[in-house]
Protein backbone atom coordinates (compact mmCIF):
# COMPACT_ATOMS: atom_id res chain seq x y z
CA UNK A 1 -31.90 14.16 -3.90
CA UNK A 2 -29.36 14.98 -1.10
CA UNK A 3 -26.37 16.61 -1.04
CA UNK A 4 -23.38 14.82 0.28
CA UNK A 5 -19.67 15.37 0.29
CA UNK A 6 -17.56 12.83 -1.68
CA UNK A 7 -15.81 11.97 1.82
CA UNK A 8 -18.96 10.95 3.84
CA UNK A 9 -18.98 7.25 1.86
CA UNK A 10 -17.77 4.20 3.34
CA UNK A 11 -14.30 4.22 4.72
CA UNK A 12 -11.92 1.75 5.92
CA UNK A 13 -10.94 1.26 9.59
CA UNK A 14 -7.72 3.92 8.45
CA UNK A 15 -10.27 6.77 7.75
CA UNK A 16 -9.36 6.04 3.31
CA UNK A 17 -11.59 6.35 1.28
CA UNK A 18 -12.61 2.48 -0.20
CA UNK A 19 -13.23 3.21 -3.64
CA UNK A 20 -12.95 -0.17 -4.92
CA UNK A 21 -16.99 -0.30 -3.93
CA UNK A 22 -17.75 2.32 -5.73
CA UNK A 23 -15.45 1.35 -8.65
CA UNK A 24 -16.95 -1.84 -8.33
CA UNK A 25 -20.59 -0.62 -8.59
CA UNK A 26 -19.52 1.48 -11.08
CA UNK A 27 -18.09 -0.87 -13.14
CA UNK A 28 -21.67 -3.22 -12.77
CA UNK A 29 -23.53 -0.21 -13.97
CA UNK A 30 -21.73 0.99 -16.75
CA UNK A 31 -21.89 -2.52 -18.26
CA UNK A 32 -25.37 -2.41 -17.90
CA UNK A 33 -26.24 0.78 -19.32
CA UNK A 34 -24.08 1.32 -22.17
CA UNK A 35 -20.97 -0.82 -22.04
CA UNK A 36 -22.00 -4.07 -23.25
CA UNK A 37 -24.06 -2.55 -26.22
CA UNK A 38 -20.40 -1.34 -27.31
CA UNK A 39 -19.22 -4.68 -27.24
CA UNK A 40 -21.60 -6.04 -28.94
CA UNK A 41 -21.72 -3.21 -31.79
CA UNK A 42 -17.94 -4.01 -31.70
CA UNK A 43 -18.25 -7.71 -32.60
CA UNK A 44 -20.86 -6.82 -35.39
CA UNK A 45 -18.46 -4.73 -36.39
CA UNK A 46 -15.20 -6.62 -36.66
CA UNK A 47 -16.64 -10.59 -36.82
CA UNK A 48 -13.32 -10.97 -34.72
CA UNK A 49 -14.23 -14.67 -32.32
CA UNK A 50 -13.41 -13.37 -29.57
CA UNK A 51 -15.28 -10.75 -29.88
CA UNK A 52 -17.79 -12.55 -30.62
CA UNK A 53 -17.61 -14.92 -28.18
CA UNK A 54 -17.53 -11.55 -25.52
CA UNK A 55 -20.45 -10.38 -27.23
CA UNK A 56 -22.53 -13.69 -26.25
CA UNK A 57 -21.74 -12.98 -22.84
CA UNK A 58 -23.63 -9.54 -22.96
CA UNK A 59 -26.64 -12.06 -22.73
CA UNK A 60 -28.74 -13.57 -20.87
CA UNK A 61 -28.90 -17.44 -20.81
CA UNK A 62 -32.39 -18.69 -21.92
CA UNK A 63 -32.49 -20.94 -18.68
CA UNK A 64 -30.18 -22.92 -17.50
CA UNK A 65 -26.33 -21.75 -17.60
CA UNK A 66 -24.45 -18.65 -16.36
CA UNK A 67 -23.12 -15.89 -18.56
CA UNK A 68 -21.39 -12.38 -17.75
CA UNK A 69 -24.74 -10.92 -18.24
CA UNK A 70 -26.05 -13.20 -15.66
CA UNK A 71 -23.99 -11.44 -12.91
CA UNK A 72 -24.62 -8.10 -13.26
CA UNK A 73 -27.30 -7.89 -10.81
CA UNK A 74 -26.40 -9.95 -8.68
CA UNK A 75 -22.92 -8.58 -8.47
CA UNK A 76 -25.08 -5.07 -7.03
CA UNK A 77 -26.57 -7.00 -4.32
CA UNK A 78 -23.53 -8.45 -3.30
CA UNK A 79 -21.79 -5.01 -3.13
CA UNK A 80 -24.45 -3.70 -1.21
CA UNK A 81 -24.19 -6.34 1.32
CA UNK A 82 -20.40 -5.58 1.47
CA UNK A 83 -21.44 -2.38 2.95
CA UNK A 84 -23.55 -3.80 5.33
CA UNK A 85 -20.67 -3.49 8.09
CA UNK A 86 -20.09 -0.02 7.54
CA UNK A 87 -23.29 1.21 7.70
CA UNK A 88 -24.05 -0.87 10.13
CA UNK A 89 -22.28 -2.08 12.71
CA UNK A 90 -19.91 1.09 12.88
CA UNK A 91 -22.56 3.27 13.81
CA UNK A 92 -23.74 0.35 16.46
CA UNK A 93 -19.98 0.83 17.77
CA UNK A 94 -20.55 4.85 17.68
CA UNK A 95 -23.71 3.94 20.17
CA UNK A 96 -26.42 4.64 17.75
CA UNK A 97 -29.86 2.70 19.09
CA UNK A 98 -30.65 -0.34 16.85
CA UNK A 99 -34.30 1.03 16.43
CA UNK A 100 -32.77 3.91 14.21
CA UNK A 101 -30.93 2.09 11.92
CA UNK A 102 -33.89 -0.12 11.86
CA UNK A 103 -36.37 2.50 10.80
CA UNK A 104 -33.75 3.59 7.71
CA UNK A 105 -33.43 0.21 6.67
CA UNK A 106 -37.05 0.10 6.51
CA UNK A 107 -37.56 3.46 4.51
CA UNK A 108 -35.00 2.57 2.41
CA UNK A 109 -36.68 -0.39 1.67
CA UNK A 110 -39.69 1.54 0.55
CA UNK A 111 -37.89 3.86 -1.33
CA UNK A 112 -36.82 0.71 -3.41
CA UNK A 113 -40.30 -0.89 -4.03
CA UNK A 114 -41.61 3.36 -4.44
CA UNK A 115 -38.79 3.47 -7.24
CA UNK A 116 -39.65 -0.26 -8.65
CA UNK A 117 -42.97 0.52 -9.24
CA UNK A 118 -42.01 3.89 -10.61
CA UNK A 119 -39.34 2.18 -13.64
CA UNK A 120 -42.07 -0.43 -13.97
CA UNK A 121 -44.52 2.14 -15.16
CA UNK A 122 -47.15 2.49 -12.64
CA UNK A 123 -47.91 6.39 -13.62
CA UNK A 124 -48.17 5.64 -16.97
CA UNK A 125 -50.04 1.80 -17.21
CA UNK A 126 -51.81 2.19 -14.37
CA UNK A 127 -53.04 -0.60 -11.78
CA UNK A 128 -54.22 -2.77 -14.86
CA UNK A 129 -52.44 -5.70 -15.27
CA UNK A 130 -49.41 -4.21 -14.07
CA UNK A 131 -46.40 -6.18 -12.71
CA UNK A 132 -45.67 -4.89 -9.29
CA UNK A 133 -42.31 -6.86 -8.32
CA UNK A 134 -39.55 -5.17 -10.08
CA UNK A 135 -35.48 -5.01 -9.92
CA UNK A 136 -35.32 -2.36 -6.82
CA UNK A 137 -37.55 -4.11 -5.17
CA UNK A 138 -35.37 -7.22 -4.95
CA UNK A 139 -32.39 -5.60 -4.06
CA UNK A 140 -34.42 -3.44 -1.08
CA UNK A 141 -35.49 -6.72 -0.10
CA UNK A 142 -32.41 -8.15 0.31
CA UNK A 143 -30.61 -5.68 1.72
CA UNK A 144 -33.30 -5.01 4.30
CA UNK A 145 -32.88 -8.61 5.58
CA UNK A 146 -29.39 -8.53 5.42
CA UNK A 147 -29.15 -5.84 7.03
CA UNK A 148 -31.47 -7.15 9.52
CA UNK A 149 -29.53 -10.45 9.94
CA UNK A 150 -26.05 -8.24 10.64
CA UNK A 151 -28.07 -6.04 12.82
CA UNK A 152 -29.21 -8.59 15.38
CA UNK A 153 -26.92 -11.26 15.29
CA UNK A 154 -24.44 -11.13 18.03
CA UNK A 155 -21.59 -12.43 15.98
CA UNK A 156 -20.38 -13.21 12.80
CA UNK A 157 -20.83 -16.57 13.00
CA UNK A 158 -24.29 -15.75 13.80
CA UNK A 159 -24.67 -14.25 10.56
CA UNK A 160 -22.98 -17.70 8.61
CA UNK A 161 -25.55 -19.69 10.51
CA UNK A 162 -28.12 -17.28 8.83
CA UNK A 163 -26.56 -18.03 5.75
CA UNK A 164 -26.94 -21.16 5.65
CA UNK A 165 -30.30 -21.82 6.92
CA UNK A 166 -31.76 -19.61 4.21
CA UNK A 167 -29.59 -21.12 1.46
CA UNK A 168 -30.33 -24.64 3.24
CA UNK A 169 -34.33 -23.68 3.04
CA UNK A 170 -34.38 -22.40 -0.52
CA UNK A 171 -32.90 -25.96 -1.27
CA UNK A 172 -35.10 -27.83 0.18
CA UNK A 173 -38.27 -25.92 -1.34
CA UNK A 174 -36.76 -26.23 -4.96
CA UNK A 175 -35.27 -29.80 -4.62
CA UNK A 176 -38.00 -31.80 -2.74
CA UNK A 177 -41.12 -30.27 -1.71
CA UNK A 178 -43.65 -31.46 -4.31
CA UNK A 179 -45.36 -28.75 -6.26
CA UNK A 180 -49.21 -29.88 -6.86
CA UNK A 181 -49.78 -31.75 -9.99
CA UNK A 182 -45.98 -31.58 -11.15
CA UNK A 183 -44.35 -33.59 -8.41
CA UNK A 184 -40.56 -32.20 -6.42
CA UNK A 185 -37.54 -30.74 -7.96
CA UNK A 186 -38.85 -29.78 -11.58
CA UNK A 187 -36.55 -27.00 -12.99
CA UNK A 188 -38.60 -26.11 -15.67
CA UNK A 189 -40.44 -22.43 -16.03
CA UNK A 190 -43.90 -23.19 -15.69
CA UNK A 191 -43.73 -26.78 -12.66
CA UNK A 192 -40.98 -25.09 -10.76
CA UNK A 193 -41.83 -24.47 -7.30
CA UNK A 194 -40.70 -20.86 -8.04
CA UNK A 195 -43.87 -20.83 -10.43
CA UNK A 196 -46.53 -21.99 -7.99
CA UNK A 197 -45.46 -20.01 -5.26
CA UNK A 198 -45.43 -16.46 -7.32
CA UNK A 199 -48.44 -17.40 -8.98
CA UNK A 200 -50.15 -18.14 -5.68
CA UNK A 201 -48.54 -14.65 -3.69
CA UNK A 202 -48.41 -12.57 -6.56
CA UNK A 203 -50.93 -9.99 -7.43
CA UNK A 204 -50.78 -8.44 -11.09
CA UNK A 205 -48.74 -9.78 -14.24
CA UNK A 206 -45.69 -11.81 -13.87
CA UNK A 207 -42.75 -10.56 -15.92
CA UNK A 208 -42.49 -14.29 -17.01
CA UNK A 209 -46.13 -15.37 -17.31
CA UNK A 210 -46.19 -18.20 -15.58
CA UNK A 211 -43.41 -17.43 -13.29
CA UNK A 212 -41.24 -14.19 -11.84
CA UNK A 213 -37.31 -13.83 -11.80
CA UNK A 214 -37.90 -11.09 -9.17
CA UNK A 215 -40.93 -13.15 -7.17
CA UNK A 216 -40.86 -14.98 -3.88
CA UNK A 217 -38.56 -17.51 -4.04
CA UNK A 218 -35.89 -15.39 -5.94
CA UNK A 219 -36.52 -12.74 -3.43
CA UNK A 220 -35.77 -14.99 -0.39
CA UNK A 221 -32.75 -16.33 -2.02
CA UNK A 222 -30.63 -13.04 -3.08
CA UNK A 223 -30.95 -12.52 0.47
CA UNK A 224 -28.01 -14.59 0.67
CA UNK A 225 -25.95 -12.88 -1.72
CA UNK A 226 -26.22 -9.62 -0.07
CA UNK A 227 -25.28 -11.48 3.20
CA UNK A 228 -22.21 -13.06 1.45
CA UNK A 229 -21.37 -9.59 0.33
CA UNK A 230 -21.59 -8.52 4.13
CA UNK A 231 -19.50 -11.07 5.41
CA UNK A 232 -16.76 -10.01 2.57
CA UNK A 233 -17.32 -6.87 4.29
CA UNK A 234 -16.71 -7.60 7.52
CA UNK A 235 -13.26 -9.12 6.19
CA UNK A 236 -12.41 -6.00 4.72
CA UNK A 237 -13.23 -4.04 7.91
CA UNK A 238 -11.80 -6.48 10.20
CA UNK A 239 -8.45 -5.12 11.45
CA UNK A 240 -7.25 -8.23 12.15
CA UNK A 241 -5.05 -8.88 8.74
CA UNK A 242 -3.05 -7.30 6.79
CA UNK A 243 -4.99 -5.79 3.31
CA UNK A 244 -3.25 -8.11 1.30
CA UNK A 245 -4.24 -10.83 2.93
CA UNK A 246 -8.11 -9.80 3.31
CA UNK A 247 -8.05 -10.07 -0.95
CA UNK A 248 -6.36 -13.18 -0.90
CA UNK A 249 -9.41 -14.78 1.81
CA UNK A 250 -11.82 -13.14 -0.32
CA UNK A 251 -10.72 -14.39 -3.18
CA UNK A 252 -10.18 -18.18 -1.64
CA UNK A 253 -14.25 -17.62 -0.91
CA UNK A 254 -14.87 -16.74 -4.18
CA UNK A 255 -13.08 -19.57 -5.76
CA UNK A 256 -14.82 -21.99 -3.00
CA UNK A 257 -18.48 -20.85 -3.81
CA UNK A 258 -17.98 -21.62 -7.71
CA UNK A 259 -16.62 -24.64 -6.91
CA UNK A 260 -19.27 -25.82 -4.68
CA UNK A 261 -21.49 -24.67 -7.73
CA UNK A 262 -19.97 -26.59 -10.27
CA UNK A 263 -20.08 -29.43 -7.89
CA UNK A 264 -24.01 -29.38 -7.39
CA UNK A 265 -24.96 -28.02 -11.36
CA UNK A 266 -25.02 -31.66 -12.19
CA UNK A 267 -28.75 -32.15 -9.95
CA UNK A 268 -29.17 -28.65 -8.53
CA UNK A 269 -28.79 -26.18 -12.36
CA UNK A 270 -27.76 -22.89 -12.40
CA UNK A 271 -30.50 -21.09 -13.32
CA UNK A 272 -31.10 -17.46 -12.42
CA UNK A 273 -34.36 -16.63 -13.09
CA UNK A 274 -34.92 -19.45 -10.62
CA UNK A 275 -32.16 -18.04 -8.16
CA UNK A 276 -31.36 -21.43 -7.47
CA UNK A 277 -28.32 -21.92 -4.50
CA UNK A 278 -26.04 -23.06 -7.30
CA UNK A 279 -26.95 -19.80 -9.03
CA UNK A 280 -26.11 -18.11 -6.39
CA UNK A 281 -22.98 -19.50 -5.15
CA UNK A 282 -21.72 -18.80 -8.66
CA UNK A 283 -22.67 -15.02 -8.80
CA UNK A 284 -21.46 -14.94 -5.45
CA UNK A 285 -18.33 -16.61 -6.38
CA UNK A 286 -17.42 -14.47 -9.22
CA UNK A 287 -18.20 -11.17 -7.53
CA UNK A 288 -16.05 -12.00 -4.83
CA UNK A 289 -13.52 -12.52 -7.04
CA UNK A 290 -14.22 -9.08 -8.84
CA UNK A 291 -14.27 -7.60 -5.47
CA UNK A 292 -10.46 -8.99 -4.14
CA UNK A 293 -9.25 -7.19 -7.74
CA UNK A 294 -10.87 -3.80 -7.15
CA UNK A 295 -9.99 -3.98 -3.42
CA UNK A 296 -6.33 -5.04 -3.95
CA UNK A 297 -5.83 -3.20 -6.94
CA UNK A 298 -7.49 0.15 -5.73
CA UNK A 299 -7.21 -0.05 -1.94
CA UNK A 300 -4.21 -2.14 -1.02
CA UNK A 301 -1.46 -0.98 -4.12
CA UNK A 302 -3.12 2.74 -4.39
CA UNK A 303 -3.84 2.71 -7.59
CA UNK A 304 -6.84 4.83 -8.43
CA UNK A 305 -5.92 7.44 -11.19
CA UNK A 306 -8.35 5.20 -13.60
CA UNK A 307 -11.44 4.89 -11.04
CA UNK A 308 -13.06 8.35 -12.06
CA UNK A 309 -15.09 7.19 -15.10
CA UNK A 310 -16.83 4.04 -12.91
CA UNK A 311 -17.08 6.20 -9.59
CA UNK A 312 -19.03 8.36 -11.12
CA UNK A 313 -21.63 6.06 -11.84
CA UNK A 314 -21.25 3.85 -8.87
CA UNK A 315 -21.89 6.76 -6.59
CA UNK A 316 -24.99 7.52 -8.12
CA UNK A 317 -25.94 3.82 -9.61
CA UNK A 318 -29.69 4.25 -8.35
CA UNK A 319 -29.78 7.74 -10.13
CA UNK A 320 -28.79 6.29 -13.73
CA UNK A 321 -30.54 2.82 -13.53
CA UNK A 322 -33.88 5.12 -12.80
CA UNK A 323 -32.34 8.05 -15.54
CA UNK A 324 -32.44 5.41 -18.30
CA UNK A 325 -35.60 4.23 -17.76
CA UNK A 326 -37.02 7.77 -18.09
CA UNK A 327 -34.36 9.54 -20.25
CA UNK A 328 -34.37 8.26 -23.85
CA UNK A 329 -30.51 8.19 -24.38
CA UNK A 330 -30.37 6.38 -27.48
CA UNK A 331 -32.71 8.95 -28.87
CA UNK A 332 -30.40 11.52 -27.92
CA UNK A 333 -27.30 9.80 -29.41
CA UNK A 334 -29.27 9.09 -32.75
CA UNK A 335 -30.49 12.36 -33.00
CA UNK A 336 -26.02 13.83 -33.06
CA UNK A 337 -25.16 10.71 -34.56
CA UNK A 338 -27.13 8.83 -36.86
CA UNK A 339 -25.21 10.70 -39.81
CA UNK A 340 -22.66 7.81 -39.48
CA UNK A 341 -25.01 5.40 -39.85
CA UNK A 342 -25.49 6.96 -43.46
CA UNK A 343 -22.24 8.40 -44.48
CA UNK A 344 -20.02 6.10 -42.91
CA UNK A 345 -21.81 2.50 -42.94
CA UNK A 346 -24.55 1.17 -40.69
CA UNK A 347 -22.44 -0.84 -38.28
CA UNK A 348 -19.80 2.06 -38.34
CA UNK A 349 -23.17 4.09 -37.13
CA UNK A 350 -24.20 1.14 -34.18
CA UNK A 351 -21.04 1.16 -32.72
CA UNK A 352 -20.69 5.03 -32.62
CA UNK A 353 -24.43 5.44 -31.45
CA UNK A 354 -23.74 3.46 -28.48
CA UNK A 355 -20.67 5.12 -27.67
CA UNK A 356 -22.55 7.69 -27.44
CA UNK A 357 -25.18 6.81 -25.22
CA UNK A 358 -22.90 5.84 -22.68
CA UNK A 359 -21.15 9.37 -22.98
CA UNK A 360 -24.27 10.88 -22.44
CA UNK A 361 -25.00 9.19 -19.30
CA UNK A 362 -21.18 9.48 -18.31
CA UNK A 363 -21.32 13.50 -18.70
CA UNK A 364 -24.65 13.56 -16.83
CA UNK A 365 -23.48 11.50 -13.68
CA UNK A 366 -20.30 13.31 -14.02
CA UNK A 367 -22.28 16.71 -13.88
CA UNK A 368 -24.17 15.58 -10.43
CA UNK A 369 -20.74 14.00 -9.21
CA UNK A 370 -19.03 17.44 -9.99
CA UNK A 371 -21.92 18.92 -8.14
CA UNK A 372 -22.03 16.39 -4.76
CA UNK A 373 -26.07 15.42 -5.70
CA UNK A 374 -26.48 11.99 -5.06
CA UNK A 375 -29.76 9.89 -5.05
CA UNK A 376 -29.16 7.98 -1.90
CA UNK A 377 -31.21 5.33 -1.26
């Protein structure tokens, strides 16, 4: 833990704070935590269709498909990489030596994979069978060769070239390079080339038996989200256009990359646990979209009374993620509120439980927010 001052995060070029990235982040992490258990207690409750239908979207698909669920962690990575510029290249215009910001991009890296195997369970299961890729992982991955792209390339367009040959390679390995035994461009869990190539480079037990949503392939692909989040950065930093027009070009990318998506589901399927470049473009579509709102909303009109309950979270996203792993909320909220469940009725009781679980982890991040301690990482 570190203690920072609420006005050391990332800025725009007019020394304001940019909350929408924290909002942003914030928003991501309370729907992961606590929020979409609410809605989903909520539909249960009411058997309202909409509801319902908002419910099904606190889901995962099985396979193939995309769902709000589907974006949540994605939408992280691509917020990181929107950050990319500012922790980046403004400290390259400040003078700092590249091999500096190269060795914290490479601890933080660690600190991911430390912290993956940590909410993975290696103090308590041991070395035995034990899956060793993990969430944080992922995202220090990509970040680290994001970062690494935006550090040494000499432009921008640099960095789209980047872009594309990664995307461009990913494609080719999924679409036609024959996996032994199954043949070229199978889709399916167990013959994907996804599943060969984890199987073959992965020690330990793979989250999907066969295959990993967080192994090789996947890993080298959300690369490219986190770089499509640094280019929307280097939009928003870019003092070259007026505010309002940096949302609308964001959002014109946004609504470009789901088109392009839609355009190759037909022979390329979104599938995330694949992280196939339709996937991606998707998730990278929509949380560019997301992003333009917060940004314009927040940054350009000034409107930021409502921000507090997601900023706390966003500003410490790693600390909660890792704090409900090891912190039995639910427990907690049973343990005040389970009386509803009995006096009231059951789904009364659900929907007040999980309220309260996300208060609980509100008032905590609130409490380090309120105190400036923030796991950075």
């Amino acid at each position: 833990m570190t203690q920072e001052k609420a006005s050391q995060s990332v800025r725009t070029g007019t020394k304001e704070r940019l909350q929408s990235l924290d909002t942003l982040r914030g928003f991501d992490m309370a729907m992961l935590v606590g929020g979409g258990a609410i809605i989903i207690a909520l539909a249960e409750l009411t058997g309202w269709n909409w509801m319902e239908a908002l419910a099904t979207q606190q889901h995962h698909v099985e396979w193939e498909g995309f769902r709000f669920y589907d974006l949540i962690f994605p939408l992280f990575m691509f917020v990181s990489g929107v950050a990319i510029p500012y922790a980046i290249n403004s400290k390259l215009e400040k003078g700092v030596a590249k091999s500096i910001l190269l060795k914290k991009i490479f601890i933080r890296l660690l600190a991911l994979i430390g912290l993956g195997l940590l909410y993975n369970g290696i103090l308590s299961r041991g070395f035995t069978n034990f899956r060793y890729v993990s969430v944080l992982s992922q995202i220090g991955f990509g970040y680290f060769f994001a970062a690494l792209v935006c550090l040494y390339s000499k432009s921008i367009k640099g960095t789209v070239y980047w872009l594309l040959g990664i995307m461009a390679g990913v494609a080719v390995l999924q679409l036609f390079v024959p996996v032994p035994g199954h043949g070229a461009g199978t889709f399916e869990p167990a013959t994907s080339i996804n599943a060969w190539l984890d199987q073959l480079l992965i020690p330990g037990r793979l989250h999907g038996k066969v295959f990993d949503p967080e192994g090789v392939l996947c890993i080298v692909s959300a690369v490219t989200i986190t770089l499509m989040g640094a280019l929307a950065g280097y939009i928003i930093r870019s003092g070259k256009s007026a505010p309002s027009k940096k949302a609308l070009y964001i959002t014109l990318a946004g609504v470009g990359a789901i088109a392009i998506s839609l355009a190759l589901s037909p022979f390329y399927p979104i599938i995330k646990k694949m992280w196939t470049v339709s996937y991606v473009l998707m998730a990278a579509g929509v949380s560019a979209l997301l992003l333009a709102l917060f940004y314009y909303v927040i940054d350009v009109k000034g409107s930021k009374n409502w921000t507090l309950f997601f900023i706390v979270f966003g500003m410490n996203s790693i600390t909660i993620y890792m704090g409900s792993r090891i912190i039995d909320f639910h427990d907690i909220s049973r343990f005040f509120l389970n009386w509803t469940s009995v006096h009231i009725n059951e789904q009364w009781g659900t929907l007040f439980i999980a309220i309260g679980v996300l208060v609980l982890q509100w008032g905590l991040m609130l409490f380090l927010y309120k105190k400036k301690i923030f796991l950075r990482v």
